[in-house]
C-alpha atoms as a PDB file:
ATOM      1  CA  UNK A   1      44.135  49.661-267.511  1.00  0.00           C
ATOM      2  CA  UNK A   2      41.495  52.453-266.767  1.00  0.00           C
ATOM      3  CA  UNK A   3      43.712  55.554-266.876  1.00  0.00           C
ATOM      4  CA  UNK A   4      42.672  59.225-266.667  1.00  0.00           C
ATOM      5  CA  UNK A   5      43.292  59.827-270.206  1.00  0.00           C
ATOM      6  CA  UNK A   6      40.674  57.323-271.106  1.00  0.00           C
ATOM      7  CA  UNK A   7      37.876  58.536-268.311  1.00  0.00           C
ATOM      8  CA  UNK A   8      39.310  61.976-269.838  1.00  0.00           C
ATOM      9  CA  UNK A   9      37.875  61.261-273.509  1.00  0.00           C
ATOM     10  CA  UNK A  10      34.712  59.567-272.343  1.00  0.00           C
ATOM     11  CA  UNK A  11      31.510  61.777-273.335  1.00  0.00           C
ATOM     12  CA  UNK A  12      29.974  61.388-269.815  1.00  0.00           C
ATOM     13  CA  UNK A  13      30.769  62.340-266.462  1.00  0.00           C
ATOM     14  CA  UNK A  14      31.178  58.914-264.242  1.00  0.00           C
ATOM     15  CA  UNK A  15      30.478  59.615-260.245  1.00  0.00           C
ATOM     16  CA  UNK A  16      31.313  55.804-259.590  1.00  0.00           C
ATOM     17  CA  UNK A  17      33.326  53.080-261.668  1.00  0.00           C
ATOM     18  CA  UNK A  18      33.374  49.502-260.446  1.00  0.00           C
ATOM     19  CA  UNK A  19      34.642  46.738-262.030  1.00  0.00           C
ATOM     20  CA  UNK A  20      32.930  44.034-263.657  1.00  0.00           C
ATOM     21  CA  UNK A  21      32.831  40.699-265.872  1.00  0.00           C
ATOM     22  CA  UNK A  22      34.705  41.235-269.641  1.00  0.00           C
ATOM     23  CA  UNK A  23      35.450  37.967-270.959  1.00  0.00           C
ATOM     24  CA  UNK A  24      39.002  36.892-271.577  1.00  0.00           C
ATOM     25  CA  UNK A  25      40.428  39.729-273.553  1.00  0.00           C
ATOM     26  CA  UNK A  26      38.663  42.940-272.117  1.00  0.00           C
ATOM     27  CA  UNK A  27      38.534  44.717-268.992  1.00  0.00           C
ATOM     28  CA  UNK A  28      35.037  45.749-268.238  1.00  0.00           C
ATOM     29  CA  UNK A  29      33.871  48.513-266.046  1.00  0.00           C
ATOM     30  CA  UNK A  30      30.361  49.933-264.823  1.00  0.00           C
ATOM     31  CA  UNK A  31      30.331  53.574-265.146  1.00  0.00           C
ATOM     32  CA  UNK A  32      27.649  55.397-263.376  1.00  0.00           C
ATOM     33  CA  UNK A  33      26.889  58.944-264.013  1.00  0.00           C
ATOM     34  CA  UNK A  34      24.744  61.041-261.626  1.00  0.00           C
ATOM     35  CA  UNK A  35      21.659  60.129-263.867  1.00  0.00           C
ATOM     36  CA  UNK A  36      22.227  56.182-265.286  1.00  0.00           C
ATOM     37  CA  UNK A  37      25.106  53.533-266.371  1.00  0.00           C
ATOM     38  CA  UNK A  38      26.806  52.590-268.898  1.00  0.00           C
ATOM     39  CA  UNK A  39      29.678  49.317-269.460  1.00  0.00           C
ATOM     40  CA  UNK A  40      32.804  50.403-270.835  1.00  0.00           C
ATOM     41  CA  UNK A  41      35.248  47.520-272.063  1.00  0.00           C
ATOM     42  CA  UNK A  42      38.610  48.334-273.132  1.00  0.00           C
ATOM     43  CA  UNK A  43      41.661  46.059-274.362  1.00  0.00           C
ATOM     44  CA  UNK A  44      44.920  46.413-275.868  1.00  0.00           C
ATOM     45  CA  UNK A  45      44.604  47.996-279.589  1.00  0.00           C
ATOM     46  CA  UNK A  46      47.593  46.591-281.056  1.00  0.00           C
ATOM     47  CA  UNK A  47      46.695  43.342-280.212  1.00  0.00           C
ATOM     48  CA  UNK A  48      43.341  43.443-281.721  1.00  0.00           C
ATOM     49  CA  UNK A  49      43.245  46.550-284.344  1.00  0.00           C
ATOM     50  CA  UNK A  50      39.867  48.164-284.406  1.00  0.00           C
ATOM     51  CA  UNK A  51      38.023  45.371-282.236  1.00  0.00           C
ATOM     52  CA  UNK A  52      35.861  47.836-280.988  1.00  0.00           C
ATOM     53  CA  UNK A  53      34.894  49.797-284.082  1.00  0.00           C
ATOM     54  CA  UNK A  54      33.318  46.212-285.758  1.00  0.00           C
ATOM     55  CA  UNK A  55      32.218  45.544-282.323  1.00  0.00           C
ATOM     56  CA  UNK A  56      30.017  48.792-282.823  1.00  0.00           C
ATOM     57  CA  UNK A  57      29.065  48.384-286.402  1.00  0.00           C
ATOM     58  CA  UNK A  58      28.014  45.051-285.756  1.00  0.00           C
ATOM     59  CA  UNK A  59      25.545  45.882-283.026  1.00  0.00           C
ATOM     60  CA  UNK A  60      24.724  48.856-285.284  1.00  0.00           C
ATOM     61  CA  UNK A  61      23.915  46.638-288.192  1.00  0.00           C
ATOM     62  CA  UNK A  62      21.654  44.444-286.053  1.00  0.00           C
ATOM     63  CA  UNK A  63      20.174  47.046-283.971  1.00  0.00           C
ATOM     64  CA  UNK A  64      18.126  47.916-287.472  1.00  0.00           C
ATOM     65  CA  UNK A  65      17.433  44.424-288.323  1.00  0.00           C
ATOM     66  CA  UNK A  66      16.249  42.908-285.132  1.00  0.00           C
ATOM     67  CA  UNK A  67      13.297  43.772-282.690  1.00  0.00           C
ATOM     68  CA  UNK A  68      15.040  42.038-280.490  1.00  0.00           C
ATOM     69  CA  UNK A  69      17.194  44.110-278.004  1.00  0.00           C
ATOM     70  CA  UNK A  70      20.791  45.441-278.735  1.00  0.00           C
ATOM     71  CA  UNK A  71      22.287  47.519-276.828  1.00  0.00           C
ATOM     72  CA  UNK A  72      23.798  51.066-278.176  1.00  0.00           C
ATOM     73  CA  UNK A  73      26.628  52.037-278.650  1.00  0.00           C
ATOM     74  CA  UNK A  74      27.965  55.076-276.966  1.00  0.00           C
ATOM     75  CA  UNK A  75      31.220  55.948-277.906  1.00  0.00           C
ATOM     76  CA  UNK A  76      34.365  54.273-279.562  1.00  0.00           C
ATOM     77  CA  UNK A  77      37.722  55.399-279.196  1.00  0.00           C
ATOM     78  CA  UNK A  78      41.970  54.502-278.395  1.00  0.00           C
ATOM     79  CA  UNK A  79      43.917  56.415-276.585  1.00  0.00           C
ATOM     80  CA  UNK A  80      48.026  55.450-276.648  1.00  0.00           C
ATOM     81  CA  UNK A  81      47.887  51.727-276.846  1.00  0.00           C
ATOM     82  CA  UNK A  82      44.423  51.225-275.411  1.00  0.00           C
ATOM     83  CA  UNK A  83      40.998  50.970-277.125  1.00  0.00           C
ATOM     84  CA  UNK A  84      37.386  51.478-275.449  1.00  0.00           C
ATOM     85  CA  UNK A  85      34.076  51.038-276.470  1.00  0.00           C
ATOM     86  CA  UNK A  86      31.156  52.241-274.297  1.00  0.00           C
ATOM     87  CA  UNK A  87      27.740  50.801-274.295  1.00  0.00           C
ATOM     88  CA  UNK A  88      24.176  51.242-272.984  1.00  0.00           C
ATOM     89  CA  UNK A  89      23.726  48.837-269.713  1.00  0.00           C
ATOM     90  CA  UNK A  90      22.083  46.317-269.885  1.00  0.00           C
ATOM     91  CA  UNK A  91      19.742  45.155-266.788  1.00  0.00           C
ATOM     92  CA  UNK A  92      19.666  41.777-265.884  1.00  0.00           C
ATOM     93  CA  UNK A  93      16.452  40.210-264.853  1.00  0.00           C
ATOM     94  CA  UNK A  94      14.425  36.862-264.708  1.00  0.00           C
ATOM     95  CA  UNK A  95      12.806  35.553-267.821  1.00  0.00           C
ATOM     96  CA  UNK A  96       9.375  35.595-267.689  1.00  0.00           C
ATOM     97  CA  UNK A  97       7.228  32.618-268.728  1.00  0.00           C
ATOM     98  CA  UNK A  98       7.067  32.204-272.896  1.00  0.00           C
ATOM     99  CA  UNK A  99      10.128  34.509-273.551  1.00  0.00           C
ATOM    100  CA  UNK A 100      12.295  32.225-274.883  1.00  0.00           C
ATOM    101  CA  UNK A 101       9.590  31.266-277.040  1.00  0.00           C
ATOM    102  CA  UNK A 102       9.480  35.526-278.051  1.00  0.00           C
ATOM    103  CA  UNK A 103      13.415  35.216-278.543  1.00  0.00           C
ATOM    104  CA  UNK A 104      13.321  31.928-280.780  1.00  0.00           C
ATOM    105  CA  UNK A 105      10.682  34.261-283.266  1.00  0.00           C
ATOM    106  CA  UNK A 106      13.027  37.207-282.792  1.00  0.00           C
ATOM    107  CA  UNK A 107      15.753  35.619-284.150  1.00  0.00           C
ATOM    108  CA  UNK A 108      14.327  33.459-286.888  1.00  0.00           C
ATOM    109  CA  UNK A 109      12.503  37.375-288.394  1.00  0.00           C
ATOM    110  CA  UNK A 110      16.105  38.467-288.390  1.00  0.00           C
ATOM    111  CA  UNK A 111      17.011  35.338-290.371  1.00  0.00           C
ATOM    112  CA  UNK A 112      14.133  36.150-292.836  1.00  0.00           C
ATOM    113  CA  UNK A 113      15.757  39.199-294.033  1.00  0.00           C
ATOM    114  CA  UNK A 114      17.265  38.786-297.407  1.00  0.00           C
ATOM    115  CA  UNK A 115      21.279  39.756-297.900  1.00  0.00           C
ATOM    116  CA  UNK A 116      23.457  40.853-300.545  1.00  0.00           C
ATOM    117  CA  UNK A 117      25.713  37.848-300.375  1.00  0.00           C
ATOM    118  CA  UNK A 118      27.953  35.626-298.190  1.00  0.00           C
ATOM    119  CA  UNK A 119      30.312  37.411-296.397  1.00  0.00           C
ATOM    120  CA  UNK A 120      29.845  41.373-295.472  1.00  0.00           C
ATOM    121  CA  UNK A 121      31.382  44.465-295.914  1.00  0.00           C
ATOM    122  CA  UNK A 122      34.373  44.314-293.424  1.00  0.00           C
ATOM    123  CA  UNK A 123      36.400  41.822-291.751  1.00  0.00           C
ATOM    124  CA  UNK A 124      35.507  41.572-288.004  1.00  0.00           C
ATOM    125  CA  UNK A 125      36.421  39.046-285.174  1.00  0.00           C
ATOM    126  CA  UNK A 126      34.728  36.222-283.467  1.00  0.00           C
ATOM    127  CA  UNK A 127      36.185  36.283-279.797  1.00  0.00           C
ATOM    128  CA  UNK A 128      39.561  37.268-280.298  1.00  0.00           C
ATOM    129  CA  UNK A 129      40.186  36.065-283.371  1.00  0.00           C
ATOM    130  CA  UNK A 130      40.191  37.737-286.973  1.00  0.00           C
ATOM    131  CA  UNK A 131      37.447  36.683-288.910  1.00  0.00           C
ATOM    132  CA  UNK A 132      37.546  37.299-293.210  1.00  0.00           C
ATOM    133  CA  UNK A 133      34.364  37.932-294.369  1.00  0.00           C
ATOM    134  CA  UNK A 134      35.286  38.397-298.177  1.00  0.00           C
ATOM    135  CA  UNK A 135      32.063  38.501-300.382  1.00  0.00           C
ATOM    136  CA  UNK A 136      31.074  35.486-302.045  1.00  0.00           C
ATOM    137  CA  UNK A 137      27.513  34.437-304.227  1.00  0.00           C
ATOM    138  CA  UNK A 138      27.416  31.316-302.746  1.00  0.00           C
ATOM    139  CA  UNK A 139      27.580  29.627-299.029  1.00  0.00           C
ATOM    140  CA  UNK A 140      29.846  26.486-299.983  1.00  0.00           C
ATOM    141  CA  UNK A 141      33.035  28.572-301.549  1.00  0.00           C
ATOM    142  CA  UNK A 142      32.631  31.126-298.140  1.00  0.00           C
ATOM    143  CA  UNK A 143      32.112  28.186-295.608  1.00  0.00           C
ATOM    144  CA  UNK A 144      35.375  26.754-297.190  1.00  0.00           C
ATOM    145  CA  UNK A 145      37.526  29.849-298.029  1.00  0.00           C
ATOM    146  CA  UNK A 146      36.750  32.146-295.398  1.00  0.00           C
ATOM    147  CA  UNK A 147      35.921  29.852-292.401  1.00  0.00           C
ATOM    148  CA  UNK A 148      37.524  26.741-292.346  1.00  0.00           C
ATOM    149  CA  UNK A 149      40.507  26.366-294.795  1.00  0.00           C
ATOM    150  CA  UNK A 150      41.763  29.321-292.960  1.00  0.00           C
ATOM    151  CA  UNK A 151      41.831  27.777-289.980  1.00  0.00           C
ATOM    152  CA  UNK A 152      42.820  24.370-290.644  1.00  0.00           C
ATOM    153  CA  UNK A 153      46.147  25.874-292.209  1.00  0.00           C
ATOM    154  CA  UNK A 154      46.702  27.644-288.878  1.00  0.00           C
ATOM    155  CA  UNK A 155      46.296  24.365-287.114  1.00  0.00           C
ATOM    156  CA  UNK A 156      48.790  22.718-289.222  1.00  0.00           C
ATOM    157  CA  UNK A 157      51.280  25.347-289.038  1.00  0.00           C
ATOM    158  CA  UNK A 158      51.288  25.170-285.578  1.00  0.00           C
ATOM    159  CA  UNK A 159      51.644  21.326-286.081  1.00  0.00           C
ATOM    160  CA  UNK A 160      48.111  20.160-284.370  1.00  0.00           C
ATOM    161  CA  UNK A 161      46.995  18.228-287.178  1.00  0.00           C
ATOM    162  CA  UNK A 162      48.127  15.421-289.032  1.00  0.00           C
ATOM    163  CA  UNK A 163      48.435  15.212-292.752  1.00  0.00           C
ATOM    164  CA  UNK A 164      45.304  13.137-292.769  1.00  0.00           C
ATOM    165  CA  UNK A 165      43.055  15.408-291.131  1.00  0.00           C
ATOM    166  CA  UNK A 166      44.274  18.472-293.549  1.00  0.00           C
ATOM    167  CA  UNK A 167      43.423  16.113-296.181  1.00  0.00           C
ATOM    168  CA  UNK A 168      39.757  15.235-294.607  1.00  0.00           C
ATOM    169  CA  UNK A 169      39.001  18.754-294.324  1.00  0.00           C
ATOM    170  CA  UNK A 170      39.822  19.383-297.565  1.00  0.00           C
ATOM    171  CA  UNK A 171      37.337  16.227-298.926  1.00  0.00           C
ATOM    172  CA  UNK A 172      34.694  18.267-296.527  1.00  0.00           C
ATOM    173  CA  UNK A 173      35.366  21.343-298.226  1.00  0.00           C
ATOM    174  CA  UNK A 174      34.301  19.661-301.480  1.00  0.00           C
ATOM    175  CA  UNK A 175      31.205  18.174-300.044  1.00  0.00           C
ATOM    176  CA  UNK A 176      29.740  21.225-298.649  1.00  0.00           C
ATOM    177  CA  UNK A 177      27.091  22.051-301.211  1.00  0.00           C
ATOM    178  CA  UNK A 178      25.951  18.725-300.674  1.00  0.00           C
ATOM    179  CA  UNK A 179      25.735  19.414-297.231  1.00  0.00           C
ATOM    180  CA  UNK A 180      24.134  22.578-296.574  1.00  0.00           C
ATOM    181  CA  UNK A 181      20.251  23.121-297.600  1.00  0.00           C
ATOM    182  CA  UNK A 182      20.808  25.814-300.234  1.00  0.00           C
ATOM    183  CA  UNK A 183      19.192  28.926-298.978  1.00  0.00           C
ATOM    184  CA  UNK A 184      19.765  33.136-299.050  1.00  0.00           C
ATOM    185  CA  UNK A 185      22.126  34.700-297.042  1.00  0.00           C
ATOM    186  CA  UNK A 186      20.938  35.581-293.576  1.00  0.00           C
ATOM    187  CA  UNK A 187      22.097  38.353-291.202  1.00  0.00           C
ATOM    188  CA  UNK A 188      24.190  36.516-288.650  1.00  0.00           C
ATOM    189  CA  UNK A 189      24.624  37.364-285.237  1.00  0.00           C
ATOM    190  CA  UNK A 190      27.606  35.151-285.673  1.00  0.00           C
ATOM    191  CA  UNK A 191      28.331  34.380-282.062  1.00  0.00           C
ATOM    192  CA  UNK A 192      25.212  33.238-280.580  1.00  0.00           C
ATOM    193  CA  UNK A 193      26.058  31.129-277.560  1.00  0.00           C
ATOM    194  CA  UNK A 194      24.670  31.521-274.108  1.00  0.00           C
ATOM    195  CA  UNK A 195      26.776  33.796-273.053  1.00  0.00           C
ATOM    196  CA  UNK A 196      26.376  36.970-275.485  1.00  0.00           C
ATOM    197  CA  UNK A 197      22.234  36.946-274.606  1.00  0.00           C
ATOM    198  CA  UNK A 198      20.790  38.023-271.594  1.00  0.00           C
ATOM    199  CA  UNK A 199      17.133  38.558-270.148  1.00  0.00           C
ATOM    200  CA  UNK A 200      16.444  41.939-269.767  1.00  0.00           C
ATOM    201  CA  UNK A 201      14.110  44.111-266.544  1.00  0.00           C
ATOM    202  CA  UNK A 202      11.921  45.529-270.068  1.00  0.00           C
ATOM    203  CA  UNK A 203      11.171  40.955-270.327  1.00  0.00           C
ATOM    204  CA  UNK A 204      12.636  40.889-273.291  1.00  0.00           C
ATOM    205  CA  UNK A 205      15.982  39.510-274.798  1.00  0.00           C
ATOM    206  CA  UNK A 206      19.284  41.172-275.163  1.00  0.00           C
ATOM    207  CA  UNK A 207      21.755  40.317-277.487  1.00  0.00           C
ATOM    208  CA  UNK A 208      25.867  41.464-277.666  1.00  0.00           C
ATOM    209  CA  UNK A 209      29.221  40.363-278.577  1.00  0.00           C
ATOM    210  CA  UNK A 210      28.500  39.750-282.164  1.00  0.00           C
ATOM    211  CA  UNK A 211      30.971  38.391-284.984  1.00  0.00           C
ATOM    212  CA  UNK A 212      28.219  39.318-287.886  1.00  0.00           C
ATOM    213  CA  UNK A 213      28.241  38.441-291.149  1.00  0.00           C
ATOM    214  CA  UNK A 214      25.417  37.319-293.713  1.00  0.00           C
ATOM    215  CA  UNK A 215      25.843  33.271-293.726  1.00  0.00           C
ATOM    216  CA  UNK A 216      23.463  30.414-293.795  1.00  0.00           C
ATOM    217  CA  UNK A 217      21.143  30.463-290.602  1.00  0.00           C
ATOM    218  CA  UNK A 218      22.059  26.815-289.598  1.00  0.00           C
ATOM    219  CA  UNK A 219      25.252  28.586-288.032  1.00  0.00           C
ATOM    220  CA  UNK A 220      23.822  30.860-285.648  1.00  0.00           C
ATOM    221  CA  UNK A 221      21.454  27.493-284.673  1.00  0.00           C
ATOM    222  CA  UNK A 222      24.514  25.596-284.404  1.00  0.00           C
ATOM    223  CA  UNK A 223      26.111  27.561-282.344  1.00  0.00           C
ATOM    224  CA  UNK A 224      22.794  28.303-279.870  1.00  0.00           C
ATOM    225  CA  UNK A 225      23.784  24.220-279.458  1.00  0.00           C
ATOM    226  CA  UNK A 226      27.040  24.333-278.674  1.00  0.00           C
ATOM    227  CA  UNK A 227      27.504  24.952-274.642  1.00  0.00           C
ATOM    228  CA  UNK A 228      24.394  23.174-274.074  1.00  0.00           C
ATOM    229  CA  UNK A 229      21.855  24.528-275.984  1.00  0.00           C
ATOM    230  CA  UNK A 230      18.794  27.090-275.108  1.00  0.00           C
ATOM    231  CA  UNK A 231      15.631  25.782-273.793  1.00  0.00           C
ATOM    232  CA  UNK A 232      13.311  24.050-276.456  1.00  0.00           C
ATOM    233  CA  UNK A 233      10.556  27.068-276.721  1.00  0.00           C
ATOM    234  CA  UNK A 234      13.581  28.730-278.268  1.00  0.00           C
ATOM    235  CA  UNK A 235      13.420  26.806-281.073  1.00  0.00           C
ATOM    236  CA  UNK A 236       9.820  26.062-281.076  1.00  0.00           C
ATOM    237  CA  UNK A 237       9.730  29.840-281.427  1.00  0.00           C
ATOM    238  CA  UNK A 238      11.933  29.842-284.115  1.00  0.00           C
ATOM    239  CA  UNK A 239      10.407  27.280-286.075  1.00  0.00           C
ATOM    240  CA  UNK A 240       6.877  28.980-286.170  1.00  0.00           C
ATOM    241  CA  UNK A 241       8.281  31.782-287.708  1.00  0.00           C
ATOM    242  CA  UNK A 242      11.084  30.368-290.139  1.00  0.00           C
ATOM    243  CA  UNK A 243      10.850  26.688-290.199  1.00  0.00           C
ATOM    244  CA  UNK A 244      14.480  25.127-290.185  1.00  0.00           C
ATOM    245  CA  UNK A 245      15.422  22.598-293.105  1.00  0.00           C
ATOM    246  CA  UNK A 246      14.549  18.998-292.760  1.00  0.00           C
ATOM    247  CA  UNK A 247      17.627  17.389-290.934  1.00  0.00           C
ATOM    248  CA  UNK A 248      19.057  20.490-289.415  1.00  0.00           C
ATOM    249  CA  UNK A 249      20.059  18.483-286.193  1.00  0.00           C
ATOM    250  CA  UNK A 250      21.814  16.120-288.112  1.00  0.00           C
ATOM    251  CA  UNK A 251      24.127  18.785-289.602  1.00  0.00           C
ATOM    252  CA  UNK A 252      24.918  20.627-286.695  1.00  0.00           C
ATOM    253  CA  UNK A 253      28.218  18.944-286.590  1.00  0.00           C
ATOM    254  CA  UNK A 254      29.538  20.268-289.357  1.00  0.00           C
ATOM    255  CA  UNK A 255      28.008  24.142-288.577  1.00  0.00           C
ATOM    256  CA  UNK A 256      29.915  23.606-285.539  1.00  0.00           C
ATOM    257  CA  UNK A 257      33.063  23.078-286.941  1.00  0.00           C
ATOM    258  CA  UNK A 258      34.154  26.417-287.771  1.00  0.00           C
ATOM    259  CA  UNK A 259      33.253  27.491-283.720  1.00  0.00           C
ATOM    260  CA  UNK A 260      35.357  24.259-282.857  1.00  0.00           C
ATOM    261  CA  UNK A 261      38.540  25.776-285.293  1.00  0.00           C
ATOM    262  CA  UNK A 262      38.328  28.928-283.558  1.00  0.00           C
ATOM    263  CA  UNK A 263      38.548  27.740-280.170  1.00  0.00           C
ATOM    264  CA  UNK A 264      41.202  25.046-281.118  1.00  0.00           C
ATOM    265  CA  UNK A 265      43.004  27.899-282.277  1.00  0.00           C
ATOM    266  CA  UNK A 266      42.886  29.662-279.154  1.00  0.00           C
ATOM    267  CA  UNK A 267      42.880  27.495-276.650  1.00  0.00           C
ATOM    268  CA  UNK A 268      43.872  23.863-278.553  1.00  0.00           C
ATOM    269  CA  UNK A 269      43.318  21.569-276.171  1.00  0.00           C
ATOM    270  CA  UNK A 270      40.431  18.920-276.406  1.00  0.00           C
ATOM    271  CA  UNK A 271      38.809  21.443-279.092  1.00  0.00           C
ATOM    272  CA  UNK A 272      41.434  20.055-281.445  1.00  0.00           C
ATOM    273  CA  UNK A 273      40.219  16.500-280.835  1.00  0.00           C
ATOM    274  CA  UNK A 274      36.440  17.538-281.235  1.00  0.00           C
ATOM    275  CA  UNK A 275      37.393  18.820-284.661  1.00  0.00           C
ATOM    276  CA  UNK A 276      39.445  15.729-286.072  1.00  0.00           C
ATOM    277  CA  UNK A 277      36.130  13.735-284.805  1.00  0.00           C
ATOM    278  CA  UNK A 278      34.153  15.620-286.535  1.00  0.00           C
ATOM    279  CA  UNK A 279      36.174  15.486-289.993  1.00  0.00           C
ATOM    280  CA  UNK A 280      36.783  11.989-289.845  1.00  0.00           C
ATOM    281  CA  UNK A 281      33.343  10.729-289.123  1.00  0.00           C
ATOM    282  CA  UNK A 282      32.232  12.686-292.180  1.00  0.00           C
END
């Protein structure tokens, strides 16, 4: 996948190129130049249409909203049917004693910041799937139009769900603002699971692979809890800067959910039974 042509358009000179992790979509490459590196991912751009441009804007948008570390972004560009996107490396490293306590306040001043609405200014994608952001003044009609309606039709067209469950979901829709604390809009790294963080060799935090969007903070928590969770001075962090709701734990379910839909769509499997749980215990 890494032709000429693309090392040809690249705005550095590499001396060596190994190969590295990318997820499930991407191939990923180190690129080392006489003087530092860089990771390059690139993927198919018909399959996913300007990935890599709201890949960049995204880490843009939090870059100046976050002290916590984001890598920049280098270049974007396609060339025939491929698309790259070229990053700062990132250096991996032990964390030190109390930083996940520094990351848990990093991310809850993020949260603090005030947004225009629910939604954002362009659709993205979480993983490799689409994600609609469409503007909305309120969290229940986006959580429900944009998030997990969406999704649940998908599921039924494909004939995963039973006529029941389409009906639950839609009886969950109408509870949501009886759900959700009511609170502003909070820039959302969107994505926040333990694989799209890393500890950096400056001791702090990195974080990459965002889906962002301005939603209620409970999802970003949520989804911190969904492969296991981060270690508890995370959120003790996180609470001494921007206490969470009364009852957040008992909610996460339900901020879940729209994680769960994505990765039943993708990969169906026991996802799809995670998500009927979840709609029918409501």
């Amino acid at each position: 996948m890494l032709s000429n042509s693309i090392l040809e358009q690249l705005i550095v000179t590499p001396e060596n190129i190994s190969e590295v992790h990318g997820g499930d979509i991407n191939k990923a490459y180190c690129i080392e130049t006489k003087t530092q590196r860089f990771f390059l991912k690139i993927n198919n751009a018909g399959f996913y249409p300007n990935m890599f441009i709201r890949e960049a804007g995204g880490l843009n948008i939090l870059r100046t909203h976050t002290q916590l570390k984001v890598p920049n972004v280098i270049q974007t560009g396609t060339v025939n049917t491929y698309q790259f996107l070229l990053l700062e490396w990132l250096e991996k490293a032990y964390p030190p004693k109390g930083s996940y306590y520094q990351f848990g306040c990093g991310l809850a001043e993020l949260h603090k910041e005030r947004q225009p609405c629910f939604g954002f200014e362009e659709n993205n994608y979480i993983g490799s799937l689409p994600q609609t952001n469409t503007p909305f003044d309120n969290w229940p009609e986006f959580y429900a139009n944009c998030r997990i309606l969406p999704l649940i039709k998908k599921l039924a067209d494909f004939g995963r769900l039973h006529s029941k469950d389409i009906a639950q979901a839609e009886r969950f829709c109408l509870a949501i603002k009886n759900i959700f604390p009511e609170e502003k809009p909070s820039l959302l790294h969107g994505d926040l699971w333990s694989g799209n963080y890393i500890s950096t060799s400056d001791q702090g935090f990195a974080i990459f692979d965002p889906a962002v969007y301005y939603g209620h903070r409970e999802m970003d928590m949520a989804m911190t809890k969904l492969f296991g969770g981060f270690p508890e001075d995370f959120y003790s962090g996180y609470n001494n800067v921007y206490a969470l709701e009364k009852g957040w734990l008992n909610r996460l379910s339900y901020a879940q959910l729209y994680p769960l839909l994505v990765h039943a769509v993708l990969f169906e499997g026991h996802y799809i039974n995670d998500v009927t749980a979840i709609l029918r215990h409501f």
